[in-house]
Protein backbone atom coordinates (compact mmCIF):
# COMPACT_ATOMS: atom_id res chain seq x y z
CA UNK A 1 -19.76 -49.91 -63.26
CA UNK A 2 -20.19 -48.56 -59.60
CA UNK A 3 -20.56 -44.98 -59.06
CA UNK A 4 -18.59 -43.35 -56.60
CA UNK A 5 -18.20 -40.00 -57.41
CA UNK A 6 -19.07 -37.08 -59.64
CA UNK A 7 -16.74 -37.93 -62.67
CA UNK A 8 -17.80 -41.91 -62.06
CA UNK A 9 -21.10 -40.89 -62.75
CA UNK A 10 -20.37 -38.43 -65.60
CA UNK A 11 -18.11 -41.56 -67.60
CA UNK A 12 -21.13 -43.38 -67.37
CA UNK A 13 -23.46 -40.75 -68.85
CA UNK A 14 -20.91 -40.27 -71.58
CA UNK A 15 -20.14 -44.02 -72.36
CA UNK A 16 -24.17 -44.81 -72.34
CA UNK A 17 -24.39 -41.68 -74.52
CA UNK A 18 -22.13 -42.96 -77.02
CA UNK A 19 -23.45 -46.43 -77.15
CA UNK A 20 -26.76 -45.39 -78.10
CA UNK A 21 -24.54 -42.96 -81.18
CA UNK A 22 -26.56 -40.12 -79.31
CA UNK A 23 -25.38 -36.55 -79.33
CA UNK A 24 -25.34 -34.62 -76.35
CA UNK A 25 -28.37 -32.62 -77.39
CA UNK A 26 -30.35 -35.83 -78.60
CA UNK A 27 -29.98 -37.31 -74.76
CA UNK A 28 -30.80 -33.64 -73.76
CA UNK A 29 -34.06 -33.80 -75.87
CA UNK A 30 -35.04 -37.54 -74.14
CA UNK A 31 -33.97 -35.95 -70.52
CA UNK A 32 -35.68 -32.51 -70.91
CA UNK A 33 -32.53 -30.33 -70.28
CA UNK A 34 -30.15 -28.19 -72.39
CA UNK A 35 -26.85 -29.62 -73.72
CA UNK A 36 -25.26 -27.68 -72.14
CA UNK A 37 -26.33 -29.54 -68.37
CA UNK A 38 -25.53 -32.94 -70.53
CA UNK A 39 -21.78 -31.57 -70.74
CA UNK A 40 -21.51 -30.40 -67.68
CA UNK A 41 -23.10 -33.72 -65.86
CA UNK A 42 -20.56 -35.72 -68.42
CA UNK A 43 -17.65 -33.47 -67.03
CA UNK A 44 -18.47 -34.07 -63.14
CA UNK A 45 -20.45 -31.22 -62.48
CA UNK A 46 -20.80 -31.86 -58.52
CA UNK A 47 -24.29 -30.76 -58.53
CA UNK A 48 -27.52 -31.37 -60.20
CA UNK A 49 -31.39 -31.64 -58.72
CA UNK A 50 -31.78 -35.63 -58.15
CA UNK A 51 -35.18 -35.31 -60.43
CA UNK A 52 -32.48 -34.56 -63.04
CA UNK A 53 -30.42 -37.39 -62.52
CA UNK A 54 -33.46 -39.98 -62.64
CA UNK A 55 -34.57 -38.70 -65.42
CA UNK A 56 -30.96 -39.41 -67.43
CA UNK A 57 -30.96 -42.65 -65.84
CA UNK A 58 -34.29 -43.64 -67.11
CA UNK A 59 -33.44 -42.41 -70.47
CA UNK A 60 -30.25 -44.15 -71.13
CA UNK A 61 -32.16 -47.44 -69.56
CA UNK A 62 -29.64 -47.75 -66.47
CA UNK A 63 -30.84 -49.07 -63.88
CA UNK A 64 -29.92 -47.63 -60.08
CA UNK A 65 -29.28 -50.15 -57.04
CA UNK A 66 -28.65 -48.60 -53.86
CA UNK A 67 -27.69 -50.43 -50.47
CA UNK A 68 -24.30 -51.88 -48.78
CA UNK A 69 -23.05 -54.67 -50.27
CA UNK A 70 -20.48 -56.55 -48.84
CA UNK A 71 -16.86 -56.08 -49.89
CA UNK A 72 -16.50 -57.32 -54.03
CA UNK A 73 -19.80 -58.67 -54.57
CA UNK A 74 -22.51 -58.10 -57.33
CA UNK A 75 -25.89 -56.48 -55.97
CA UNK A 76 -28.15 -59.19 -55.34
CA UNK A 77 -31.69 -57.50 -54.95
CA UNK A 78 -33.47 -55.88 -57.73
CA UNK A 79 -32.62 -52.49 -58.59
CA UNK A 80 -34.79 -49.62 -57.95
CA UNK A 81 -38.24 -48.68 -60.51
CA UNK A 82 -37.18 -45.70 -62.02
CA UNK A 83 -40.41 -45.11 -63.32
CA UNK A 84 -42.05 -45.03 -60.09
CA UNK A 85 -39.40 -42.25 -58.69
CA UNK A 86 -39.73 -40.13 -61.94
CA UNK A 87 -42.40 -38.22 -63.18
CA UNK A 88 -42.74 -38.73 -67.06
């Protein structure tokens, strides 16, 4: 799924979410927030400290590619290590 926006971002969180048959407070718990940040990051919240956002990332295992790619093509280097960008 590319992310291009606040709500792309937030469908993701959700869908992940629900995959895993996590509440919102359970991926809270893994992320260190309240459940209340969960909803509002799953509703499109435009703003949220970056730390925040690696850290949900990390704990729903998605992994975060960044660079131009040309027009309709997959990613072809390897995605960023979470781990080294987040503190645990």
């Amino acid at each position: 799924m590319w992310v291009r926006s606040d709500s792309d971002f937030g469908a993701l969180v959700r869908s992940e979410r629900k995959k895993r048959d996590w509440s919102q407070r359970e991926l809270a718990d893994h992320v260190g927030v309240s459940a209340v940040w969960v909803s509002q990051i799953e509703r499109g919240k435009p703003t949220a400290h970056f730390g925040l956002i690696l850290r949900t990332l990390r704990a729903l295992d998605i992994p975060l590619w960044a660079g131009k790619l040309p027009a309709q093509t997959e990613p072809t280097e390897s995605p960023v290590d979470l781990d080294s960008l987040v503190e645990p």
